[in-house]
C-alpha atoms as a PDB file:
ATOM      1  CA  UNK A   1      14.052   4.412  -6.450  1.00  0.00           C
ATOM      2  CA  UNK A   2      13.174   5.375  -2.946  1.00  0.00           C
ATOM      3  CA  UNK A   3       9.684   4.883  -0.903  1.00  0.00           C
ATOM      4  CA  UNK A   4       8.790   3.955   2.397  1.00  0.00           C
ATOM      5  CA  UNK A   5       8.335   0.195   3.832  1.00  0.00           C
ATOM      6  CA  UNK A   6       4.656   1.206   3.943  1.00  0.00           C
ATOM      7  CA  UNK A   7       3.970   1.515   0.398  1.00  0.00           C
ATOM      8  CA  UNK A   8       6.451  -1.346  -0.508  1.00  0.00           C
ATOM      9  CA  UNK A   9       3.966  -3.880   1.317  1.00  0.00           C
ATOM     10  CA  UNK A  10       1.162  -1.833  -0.018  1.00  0.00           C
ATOM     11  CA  UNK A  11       2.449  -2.845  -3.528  1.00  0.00           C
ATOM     12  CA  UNK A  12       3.638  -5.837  -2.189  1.00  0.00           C
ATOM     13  CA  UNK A  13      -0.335  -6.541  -0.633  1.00  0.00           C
ATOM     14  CA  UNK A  14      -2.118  -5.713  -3.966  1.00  0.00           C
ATOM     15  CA  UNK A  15      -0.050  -7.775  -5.824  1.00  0.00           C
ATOM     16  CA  UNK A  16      -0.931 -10.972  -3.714  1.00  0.00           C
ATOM     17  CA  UNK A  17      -4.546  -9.405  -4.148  1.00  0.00           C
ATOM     18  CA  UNK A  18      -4.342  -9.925  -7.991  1.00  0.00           C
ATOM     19  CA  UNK A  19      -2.494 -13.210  -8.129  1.00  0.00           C
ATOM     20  CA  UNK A  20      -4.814 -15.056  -5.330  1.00  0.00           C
ATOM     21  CA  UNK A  21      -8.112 -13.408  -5.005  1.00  0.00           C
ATOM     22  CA  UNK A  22      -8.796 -16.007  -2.126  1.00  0.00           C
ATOM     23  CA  UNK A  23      -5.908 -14.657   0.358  1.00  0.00           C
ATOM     24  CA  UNK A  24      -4.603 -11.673   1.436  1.00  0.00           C
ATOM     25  CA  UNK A  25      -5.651  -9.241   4.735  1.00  0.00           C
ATOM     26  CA  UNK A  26      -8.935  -7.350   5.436  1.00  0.00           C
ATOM     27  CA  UNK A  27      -7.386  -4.522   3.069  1.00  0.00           C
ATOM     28  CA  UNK A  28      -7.279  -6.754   0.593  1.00  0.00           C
ATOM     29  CA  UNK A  29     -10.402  -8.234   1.000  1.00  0.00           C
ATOM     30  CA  UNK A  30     -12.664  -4.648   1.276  1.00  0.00           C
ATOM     31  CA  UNK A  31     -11.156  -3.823  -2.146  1.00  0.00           C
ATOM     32  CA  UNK A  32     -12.731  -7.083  -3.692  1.00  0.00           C
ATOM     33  CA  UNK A  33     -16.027  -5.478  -3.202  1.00  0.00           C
ATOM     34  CA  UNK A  34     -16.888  -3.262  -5.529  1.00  0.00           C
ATOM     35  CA  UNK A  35     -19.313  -1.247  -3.433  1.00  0.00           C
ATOM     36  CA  UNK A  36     -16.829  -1.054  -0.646  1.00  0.00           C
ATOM     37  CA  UNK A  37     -15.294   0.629  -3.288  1.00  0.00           C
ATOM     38  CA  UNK A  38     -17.779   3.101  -3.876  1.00  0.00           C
ATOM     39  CA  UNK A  39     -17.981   3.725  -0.035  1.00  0.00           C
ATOM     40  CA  UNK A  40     -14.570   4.466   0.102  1.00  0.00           C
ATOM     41  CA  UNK A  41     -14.795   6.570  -2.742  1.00  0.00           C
ATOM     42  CA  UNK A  42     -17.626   8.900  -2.040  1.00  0.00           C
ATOM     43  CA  UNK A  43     -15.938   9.294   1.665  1.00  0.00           C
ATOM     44  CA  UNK A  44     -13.052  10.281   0.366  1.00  0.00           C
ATOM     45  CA  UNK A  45     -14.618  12.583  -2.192  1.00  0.00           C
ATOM     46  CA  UNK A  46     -16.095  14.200   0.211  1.00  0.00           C
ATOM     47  CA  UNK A  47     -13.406  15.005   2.248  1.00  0.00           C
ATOM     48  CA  UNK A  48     -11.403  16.326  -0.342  1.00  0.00           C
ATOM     49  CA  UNK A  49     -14.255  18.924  -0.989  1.00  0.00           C
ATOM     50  CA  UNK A  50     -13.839  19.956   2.915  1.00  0.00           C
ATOM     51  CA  UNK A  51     -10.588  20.404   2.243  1.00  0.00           C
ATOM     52  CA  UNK A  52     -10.372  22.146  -1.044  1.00  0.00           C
ATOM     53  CA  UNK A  53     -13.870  23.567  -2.056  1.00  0.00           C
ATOM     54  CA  UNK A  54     -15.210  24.571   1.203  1.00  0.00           C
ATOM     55  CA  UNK A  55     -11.855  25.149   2.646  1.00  0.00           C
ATOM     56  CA  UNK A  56     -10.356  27.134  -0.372  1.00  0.00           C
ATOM     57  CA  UNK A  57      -8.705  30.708   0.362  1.00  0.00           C
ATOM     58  CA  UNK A  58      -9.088  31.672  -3.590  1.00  0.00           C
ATOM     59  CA  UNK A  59     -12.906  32.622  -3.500  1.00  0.00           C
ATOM     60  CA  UNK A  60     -16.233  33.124  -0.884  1.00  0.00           C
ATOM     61  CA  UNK A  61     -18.757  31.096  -2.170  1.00  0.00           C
ATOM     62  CA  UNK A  62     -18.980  29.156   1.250  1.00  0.00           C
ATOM     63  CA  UNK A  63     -18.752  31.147   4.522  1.00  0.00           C
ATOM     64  CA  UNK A  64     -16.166  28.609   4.951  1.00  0.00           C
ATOM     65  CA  UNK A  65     -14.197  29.761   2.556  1.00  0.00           C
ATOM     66  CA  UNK A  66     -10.446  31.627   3.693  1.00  0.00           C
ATOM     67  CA  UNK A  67     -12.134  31.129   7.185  1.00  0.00           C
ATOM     68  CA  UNK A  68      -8.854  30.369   9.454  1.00  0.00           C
ATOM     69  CA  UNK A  69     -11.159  28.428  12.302  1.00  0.00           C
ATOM     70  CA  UNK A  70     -12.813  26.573   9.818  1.00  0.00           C
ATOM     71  CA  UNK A  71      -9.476  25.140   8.433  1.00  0.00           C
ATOM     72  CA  UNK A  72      -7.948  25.096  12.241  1.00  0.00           C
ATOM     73  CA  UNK A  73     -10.554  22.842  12.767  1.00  0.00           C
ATOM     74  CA  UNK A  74     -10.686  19.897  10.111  1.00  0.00           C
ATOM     75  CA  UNK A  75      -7.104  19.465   9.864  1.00  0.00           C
ATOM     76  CA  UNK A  76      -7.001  19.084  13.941  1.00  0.00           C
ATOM     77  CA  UNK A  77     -10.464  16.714  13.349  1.00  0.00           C
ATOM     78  CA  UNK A  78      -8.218  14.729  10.687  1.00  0.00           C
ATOM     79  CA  UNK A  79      -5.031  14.484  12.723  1.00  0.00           C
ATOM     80  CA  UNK A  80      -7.328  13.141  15.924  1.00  0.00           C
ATOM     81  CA  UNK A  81      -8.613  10.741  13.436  1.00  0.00           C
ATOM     82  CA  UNK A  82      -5.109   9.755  12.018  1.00  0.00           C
ATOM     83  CA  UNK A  83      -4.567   9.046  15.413  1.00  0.00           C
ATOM     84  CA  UNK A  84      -7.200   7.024  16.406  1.00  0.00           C
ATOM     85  CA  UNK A  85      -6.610   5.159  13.578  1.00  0.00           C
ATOM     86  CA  UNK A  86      -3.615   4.317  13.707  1.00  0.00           C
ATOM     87  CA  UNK A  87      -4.362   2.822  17.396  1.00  0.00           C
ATOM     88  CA  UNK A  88      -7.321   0.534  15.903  1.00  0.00           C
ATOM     89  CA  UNK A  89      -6.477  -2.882  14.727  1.00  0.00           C
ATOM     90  CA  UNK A  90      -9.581  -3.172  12.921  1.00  0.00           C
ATOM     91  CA  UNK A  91      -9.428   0.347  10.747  1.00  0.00           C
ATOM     92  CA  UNK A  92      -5.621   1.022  11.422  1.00  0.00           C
ATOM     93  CA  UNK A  93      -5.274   0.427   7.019  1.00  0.00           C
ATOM     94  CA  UNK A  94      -7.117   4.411   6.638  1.00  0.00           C
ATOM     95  CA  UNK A  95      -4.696   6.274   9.242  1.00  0.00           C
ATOM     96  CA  UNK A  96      -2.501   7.214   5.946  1.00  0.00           C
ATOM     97  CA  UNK A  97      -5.459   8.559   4.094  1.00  0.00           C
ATOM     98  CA  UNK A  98      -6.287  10.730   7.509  1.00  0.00           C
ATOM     99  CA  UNK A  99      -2.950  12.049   7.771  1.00  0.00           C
ATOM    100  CA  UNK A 100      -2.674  12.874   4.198  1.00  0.00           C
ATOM    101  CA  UNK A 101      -5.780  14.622   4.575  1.00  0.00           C
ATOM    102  CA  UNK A 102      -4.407  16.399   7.714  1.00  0.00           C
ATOM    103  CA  UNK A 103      -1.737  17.648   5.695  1.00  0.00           C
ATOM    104  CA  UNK A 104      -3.957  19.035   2.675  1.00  0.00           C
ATOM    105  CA  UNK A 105      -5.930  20.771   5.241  1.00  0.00           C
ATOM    106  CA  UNK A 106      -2.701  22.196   7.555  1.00  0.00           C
ATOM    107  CA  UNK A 107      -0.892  23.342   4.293  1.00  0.00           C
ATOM    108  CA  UNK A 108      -4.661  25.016   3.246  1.00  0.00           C
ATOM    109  CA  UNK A 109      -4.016  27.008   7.205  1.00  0.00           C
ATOM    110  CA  UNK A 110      -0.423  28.010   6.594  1.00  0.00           C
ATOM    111  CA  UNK A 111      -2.132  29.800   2.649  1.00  0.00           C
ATOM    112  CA  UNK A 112      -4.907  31.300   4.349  1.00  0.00           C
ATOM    113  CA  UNK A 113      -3.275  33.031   7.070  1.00  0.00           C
ATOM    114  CA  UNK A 114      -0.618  34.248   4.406  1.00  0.00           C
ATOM    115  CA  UNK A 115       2.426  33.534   6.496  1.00  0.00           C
ATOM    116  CA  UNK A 116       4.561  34.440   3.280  1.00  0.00           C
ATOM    117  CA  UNK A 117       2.667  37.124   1.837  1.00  0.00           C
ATOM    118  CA  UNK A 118       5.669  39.599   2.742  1.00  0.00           C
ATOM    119  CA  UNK A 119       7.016  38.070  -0.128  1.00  0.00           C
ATOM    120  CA  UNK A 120       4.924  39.483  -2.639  1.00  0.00           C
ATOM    121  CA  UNK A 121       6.068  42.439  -4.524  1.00  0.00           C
ATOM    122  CA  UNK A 122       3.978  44.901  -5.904  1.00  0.00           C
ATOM    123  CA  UNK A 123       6.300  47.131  -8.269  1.00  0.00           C
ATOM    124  CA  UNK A 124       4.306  45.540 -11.361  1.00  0.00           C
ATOM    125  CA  UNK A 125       1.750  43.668 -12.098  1.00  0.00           C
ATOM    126  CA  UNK A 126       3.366  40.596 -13.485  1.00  0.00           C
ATOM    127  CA  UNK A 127       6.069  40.742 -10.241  1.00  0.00           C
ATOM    128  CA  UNK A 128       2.912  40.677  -8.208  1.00  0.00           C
ATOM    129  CA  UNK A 129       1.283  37.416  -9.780  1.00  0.00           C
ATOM    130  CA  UNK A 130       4.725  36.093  -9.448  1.00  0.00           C
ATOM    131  CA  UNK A 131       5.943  36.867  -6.208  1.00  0.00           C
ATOM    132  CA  UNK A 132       2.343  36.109  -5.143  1.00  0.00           C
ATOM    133  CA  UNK A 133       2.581  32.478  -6.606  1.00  0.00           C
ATOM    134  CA  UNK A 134       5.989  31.800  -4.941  1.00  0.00           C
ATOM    135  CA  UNK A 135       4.390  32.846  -1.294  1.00  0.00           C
ATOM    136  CA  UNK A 136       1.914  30.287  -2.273  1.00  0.00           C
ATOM    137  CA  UNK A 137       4.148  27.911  -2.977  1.00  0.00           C
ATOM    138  CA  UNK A 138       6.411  27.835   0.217  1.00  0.00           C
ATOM    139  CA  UNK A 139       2.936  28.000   2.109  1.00  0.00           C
ATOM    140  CA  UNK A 140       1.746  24.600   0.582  1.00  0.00           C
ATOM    141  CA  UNK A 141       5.065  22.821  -0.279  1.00  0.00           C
ATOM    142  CA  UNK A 142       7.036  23.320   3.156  1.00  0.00           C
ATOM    143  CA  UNK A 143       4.430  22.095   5.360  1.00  0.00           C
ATOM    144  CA  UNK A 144       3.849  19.170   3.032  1.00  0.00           C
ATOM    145  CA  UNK A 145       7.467  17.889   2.969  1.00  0.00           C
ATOM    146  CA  UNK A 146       7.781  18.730   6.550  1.00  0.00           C
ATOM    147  CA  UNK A 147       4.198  16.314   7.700  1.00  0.00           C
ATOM    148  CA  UNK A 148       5.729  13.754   5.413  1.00  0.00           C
ATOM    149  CA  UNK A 149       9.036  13.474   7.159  1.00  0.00           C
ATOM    150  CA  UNK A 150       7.760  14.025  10.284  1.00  0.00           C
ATOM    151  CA  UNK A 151       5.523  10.947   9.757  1.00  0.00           C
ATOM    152  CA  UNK A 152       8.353   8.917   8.883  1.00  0.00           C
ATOM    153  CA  UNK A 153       8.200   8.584   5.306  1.00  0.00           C
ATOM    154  CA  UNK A 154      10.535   9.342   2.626  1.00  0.00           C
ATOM    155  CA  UNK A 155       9.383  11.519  -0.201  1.00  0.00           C
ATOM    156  CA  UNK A 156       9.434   8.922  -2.674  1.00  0.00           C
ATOM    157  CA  UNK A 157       5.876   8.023  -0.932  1.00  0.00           C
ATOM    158  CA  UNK A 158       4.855  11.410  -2.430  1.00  0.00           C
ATOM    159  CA  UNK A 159       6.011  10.478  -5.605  1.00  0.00           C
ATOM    160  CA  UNK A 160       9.426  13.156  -5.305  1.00  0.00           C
ATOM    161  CA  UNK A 161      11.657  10.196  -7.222  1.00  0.00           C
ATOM    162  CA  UNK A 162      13.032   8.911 -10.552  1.00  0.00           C
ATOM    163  CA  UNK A 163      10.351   6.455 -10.702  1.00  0.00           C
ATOM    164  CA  UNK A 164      10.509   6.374 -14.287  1.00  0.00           C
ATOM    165  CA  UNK A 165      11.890   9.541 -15.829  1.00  0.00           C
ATOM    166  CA  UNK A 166      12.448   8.139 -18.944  1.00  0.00           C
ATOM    167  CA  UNK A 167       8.750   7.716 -20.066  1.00  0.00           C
ATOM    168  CA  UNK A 168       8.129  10.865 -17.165  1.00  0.00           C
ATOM    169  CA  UNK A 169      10.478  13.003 -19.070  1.00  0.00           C
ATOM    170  CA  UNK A 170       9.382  12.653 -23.156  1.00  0.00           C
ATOM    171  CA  UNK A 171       5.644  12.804 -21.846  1.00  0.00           C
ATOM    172  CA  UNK A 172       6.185  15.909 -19.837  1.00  0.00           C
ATOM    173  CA  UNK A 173       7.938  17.907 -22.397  1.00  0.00           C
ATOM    174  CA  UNK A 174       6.128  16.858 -25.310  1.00  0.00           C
ATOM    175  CA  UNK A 175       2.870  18.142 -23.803  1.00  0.00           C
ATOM    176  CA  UNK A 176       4.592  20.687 -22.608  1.00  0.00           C
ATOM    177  CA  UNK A 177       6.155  21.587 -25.720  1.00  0.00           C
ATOM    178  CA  UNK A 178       2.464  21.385 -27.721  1.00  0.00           C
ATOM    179  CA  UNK A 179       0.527  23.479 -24.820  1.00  0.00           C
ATOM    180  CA  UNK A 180       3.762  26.306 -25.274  1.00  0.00           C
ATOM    181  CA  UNK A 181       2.962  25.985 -29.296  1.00  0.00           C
ATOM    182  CA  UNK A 182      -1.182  26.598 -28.674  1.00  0.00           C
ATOM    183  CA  UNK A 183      -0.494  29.305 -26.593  1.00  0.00           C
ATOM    184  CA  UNK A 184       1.860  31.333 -28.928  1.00  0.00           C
ATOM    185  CA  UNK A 185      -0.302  30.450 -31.870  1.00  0.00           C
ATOM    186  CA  UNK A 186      -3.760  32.001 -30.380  1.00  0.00           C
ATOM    187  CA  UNK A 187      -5.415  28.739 -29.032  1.00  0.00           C
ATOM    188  CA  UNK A 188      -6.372  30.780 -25.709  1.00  0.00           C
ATOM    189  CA  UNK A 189      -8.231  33.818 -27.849  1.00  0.00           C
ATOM    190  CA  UNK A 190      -5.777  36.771 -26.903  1.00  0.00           C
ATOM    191  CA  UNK A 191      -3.812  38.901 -29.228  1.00  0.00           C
ATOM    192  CA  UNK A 192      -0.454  39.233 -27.514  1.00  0.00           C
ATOM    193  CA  UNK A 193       2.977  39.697 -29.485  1.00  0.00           C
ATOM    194  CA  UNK A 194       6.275  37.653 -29.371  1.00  0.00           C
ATOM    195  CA  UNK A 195       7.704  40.852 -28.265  1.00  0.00           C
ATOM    196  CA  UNK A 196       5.800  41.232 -25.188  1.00  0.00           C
ATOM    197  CA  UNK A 197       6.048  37.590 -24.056  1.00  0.00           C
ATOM    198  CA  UNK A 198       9.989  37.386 -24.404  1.00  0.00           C
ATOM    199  CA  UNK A 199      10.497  39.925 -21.809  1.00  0.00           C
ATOM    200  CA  UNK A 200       8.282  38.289 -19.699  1.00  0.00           C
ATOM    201  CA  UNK A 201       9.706  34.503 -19.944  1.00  0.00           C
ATOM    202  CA  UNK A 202      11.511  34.165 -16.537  1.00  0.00           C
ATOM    203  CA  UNK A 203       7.881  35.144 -14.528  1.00  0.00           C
ATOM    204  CA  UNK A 204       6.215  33.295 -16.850  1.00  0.00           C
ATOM    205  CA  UNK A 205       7.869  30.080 -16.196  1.00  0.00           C
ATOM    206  CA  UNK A 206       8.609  30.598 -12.503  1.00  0.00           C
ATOM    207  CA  UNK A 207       5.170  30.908 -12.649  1.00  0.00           C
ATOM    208  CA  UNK A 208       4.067  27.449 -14.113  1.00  0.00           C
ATOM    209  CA  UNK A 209       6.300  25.524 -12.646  1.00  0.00           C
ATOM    210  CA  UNK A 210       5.835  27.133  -9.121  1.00  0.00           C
ATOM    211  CA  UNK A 211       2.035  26.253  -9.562  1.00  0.00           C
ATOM    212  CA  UNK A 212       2.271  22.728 -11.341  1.00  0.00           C
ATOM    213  CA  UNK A 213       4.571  21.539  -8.691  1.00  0.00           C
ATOM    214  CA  UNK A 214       2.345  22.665  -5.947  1.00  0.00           C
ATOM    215  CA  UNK A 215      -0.979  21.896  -6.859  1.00  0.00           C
ATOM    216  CA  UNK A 216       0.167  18.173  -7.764  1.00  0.00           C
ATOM    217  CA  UNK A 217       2.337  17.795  -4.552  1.00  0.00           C
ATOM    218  CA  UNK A 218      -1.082  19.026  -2.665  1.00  0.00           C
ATOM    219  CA  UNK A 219      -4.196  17.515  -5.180  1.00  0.00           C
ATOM    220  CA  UNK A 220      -2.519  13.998  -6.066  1.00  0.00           C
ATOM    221  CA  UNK A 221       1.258  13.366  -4.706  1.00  0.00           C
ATOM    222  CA  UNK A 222      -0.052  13.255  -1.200  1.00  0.00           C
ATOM    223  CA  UNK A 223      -3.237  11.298  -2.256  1.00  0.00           C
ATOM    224  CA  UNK A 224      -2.309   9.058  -4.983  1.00  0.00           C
ATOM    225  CA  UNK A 225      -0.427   6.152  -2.771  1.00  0.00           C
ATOM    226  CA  UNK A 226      -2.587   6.471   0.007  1.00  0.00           C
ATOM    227  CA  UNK A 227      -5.877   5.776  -1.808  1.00  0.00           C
ATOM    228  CA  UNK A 228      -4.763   3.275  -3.999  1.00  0.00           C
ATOM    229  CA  UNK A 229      -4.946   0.051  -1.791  1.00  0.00           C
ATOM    230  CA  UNK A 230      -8.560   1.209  -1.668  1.00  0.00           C
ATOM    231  CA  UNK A 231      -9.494   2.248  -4.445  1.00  0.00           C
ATOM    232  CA  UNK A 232      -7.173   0.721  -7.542  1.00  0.00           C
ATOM    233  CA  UNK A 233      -5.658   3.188  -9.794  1.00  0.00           C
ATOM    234  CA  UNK A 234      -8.833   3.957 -11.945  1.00  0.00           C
ATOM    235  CA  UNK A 235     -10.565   5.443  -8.942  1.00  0.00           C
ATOM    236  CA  UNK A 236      -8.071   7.201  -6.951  1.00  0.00           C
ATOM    237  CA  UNK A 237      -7.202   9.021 -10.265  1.00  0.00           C
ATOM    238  CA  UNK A 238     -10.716  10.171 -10.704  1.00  0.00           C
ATOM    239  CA  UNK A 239     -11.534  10.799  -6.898  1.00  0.00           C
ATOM    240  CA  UNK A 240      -8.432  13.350  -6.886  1.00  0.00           C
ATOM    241  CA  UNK A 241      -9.732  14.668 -10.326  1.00  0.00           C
ATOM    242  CA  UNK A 242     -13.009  15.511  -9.007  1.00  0.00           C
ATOM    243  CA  UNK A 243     -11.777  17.091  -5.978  1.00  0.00           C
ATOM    244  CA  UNK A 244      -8.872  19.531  -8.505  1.00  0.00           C
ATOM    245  CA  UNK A 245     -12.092  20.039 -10.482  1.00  0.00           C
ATOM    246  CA  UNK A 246     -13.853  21.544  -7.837  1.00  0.00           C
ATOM    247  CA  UNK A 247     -11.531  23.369  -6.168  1.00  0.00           C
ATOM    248  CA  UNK A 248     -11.496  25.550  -9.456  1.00  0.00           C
ATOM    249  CA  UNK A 249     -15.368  26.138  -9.022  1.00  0.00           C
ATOM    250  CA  UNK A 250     -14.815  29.609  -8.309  1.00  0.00           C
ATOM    251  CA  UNK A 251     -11.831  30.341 -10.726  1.00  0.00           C
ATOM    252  CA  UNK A 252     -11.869  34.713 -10.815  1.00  0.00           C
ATOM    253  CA  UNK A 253     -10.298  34.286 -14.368  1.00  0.00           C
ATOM    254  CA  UNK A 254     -12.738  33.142 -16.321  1.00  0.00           C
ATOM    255  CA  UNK A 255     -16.093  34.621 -17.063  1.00  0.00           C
ATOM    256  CA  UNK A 256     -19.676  32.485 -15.685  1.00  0.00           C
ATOM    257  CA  UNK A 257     -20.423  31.684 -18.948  1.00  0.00           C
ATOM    258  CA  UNK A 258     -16.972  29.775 -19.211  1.00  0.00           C
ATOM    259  CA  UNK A 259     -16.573  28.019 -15.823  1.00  0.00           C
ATOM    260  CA  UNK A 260     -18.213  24.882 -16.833  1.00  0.00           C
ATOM    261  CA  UNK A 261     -16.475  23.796 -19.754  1.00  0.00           C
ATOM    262  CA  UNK A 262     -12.865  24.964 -17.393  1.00  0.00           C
ATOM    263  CA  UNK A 263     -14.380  22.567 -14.896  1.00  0.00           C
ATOM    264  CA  UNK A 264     -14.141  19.853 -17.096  1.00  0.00           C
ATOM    265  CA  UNK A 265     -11.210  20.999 -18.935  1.00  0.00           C
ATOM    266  CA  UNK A 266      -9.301  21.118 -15.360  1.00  0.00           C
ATOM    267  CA  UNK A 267     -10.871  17.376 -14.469  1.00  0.00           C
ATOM    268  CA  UNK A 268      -9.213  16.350 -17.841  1.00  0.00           C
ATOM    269  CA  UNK A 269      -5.558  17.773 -16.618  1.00  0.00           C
ATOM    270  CA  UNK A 270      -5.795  16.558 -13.425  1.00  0.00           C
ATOM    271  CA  UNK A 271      -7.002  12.859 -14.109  1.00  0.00           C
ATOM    272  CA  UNK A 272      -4.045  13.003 -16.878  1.00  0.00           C
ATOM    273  CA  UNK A 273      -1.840  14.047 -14.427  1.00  0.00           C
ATOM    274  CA  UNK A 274      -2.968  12.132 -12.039  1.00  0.00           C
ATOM    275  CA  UNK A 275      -2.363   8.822 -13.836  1.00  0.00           C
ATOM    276  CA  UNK A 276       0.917   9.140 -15.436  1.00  0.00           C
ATOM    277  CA  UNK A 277       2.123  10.224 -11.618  1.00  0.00           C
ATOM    278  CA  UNK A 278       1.340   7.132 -10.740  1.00  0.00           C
ATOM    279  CA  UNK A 279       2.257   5.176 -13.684  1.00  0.00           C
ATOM    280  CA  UNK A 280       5.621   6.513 -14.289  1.00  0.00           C
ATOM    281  CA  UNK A 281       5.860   6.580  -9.739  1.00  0.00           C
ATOM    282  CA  UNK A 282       7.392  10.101 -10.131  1.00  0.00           C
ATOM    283  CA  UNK A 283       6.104  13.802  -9.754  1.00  0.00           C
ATOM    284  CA  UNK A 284       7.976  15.211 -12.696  1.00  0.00           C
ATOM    285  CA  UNK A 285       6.249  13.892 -15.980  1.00  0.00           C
ATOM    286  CA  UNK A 286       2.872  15.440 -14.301  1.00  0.00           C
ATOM    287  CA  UNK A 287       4.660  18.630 -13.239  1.00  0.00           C
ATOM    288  CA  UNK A 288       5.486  19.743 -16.896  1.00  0.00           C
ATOM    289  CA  UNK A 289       2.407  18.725 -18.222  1.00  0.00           C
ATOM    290  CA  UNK A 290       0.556  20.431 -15.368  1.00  0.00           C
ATOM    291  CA  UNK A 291       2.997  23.402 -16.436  1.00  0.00           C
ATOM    292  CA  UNK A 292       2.507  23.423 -19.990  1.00  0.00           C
ATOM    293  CA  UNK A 293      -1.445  23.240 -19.383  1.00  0.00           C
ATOM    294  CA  UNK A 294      -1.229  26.678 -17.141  1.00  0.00           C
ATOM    295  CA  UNK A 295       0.391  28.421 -20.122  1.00  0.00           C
ATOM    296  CA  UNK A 296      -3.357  28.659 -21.417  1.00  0.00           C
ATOM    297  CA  UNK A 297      -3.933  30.727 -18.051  1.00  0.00           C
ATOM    298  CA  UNK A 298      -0.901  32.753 -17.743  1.00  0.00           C
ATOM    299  CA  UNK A 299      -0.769  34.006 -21.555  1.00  0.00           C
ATOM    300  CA  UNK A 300      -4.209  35.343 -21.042  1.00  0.00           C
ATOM    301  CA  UNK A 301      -3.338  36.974 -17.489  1.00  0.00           C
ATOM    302  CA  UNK A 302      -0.412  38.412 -19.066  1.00  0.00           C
ATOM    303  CA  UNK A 303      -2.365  40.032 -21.869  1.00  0.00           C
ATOM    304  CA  UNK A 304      -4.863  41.465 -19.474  1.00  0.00           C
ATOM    305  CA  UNK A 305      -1.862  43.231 -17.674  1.00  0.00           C
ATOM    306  CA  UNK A 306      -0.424  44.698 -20.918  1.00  0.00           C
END
């Protein structure tokens, strides 16, 4: 397995943490405080919802919302602060949390100025939702893997490893496997037919897999190792949770009436996903569970298309 120096001493750090609760550096020694903790946790909530509830292109609640100068803005505000903070000797520990934020909120600019919406083919409607999704994807995933480089770290700090596949693997295609089998047998409330879905298989899963493995590249992989020296796992899973949660406030595919209990039903995916990423210290488990769990969204699109 792969990662960066800086999250092998990270590891390294908490472990020292655990084993001698009287030593370790003034990382080490903010986390023993539980209301440091909460601090740190409510800061970091609430730049997530900057990021990915005010900032989201996908609906206008906020005036905010798939405003370019608004985005332009916090992710240059965030990349100032990554590097003032990486010049401080007292707070230089948070200039990874900054960056990653900077690249949630660059990645957010490249999707709301649609720089690969000439992608997107419109000869049906299921080739549109497609192509659509796969313009999204380059728009989040490039710049990510780009920032990440560029800051020096290998993509094993986001999680794009073995880790361990083994446990990843059966995990991810079980749950996979059972959300496939709730779909097909009417769990999601549509009538559609084996014969209409079989044609449709290669969008379908180009689909899930295009938005499973960006929306847990950009709501946890980027996160995940960066908040954990602060927060333990417990908390960093929940934090990113809330944020996914929220960022699905103004979901366009479900109905008013419905958008609370999809809140909570998206919190549940993402705090699953969220801890077996970093459990298992590999993307993949979480992608085909995130996958599986979008088969109850795409079934439903696909019916309303029919």
């Amino acid at each position: 397995m792969s990662t960066d120096s800086h999250y092998q001493d990270t590891a390294a750090d908490n472990l020292k943490e655990r084993q001698s609760p009287l030593q370790g550096s003034d990382t080490e020694k903010l986390s023993k405080s539980s209301s440091s903790r909460l601090g740190r946790s409510l800061l970091f909530l609430l730049c997530g919802l900057a990021v990915f509830l005010f900032g989201s292109p996908y609906f206008t609640i906020f005036p905010t919302n798939k405003n370019p100068y608004y985005l332009f803005a916090l992710a240059t505000v965030f990349l100032a602060g990554s590097f003032f903070l990486r010049r401080s000797s007292r707070f230089s520990q948070y200039q990874p949390v900054a960056y990653a934020f900077f690249i949630a909120s660059f990645a957010n600019l490249i999707l709301t100025l649609g720089l690969f919406n000439f992608l997107i083919q419109r000869e049906t409607a299921l080739q549109e939702v497609v192509t659509d999704k796969l313009a999204q994807f380059l728009a989040i995933v490039l710049p990510i893997i780009i920032l990440t480089k560029i800051a020096g770290d290998d993509l094993g700090s986001i999680f794009i490893n073995r880790g361990n596949i083994r446990t990843g693997l059966i995990f991810g295609l079980v749950s996979f496997g059972l959300f496939a089998l709730l779909a097909l047998t009417g769990a999601t409330g549509i009538d559609i037919t084996l014969k209409a879905i079989i044609p449709a298989v290669p969008g379908i899963l180009i689909f899930v897999f295009a938005n499973s493995i960006m929306e847990e590249l950009w709501f946890r992989a980027i996160f995940l190792k960066r908040f954990e020296p602060f927060l333990a796992v417990l908390l960093s899973v929940l934090v990113t949770s809330l944020v996914f949660g929220a960022a699905h406030f103004g979901a366009t595919y479900v109905s008013a009436a419905e958008i609370a209990s999809y809140i909570a039903l998206v919190f549940a995916v993402g705090f699953v996903a969220g801890y077996v990423m970093l459990k298992t210290d590999s993307i993949w488990g979480s992608v085909l569970f995130h996958a599986g769990a979008d088969l109850m969204v795409i079934l439903p699109v696909l019916d309303s298309l029919s």
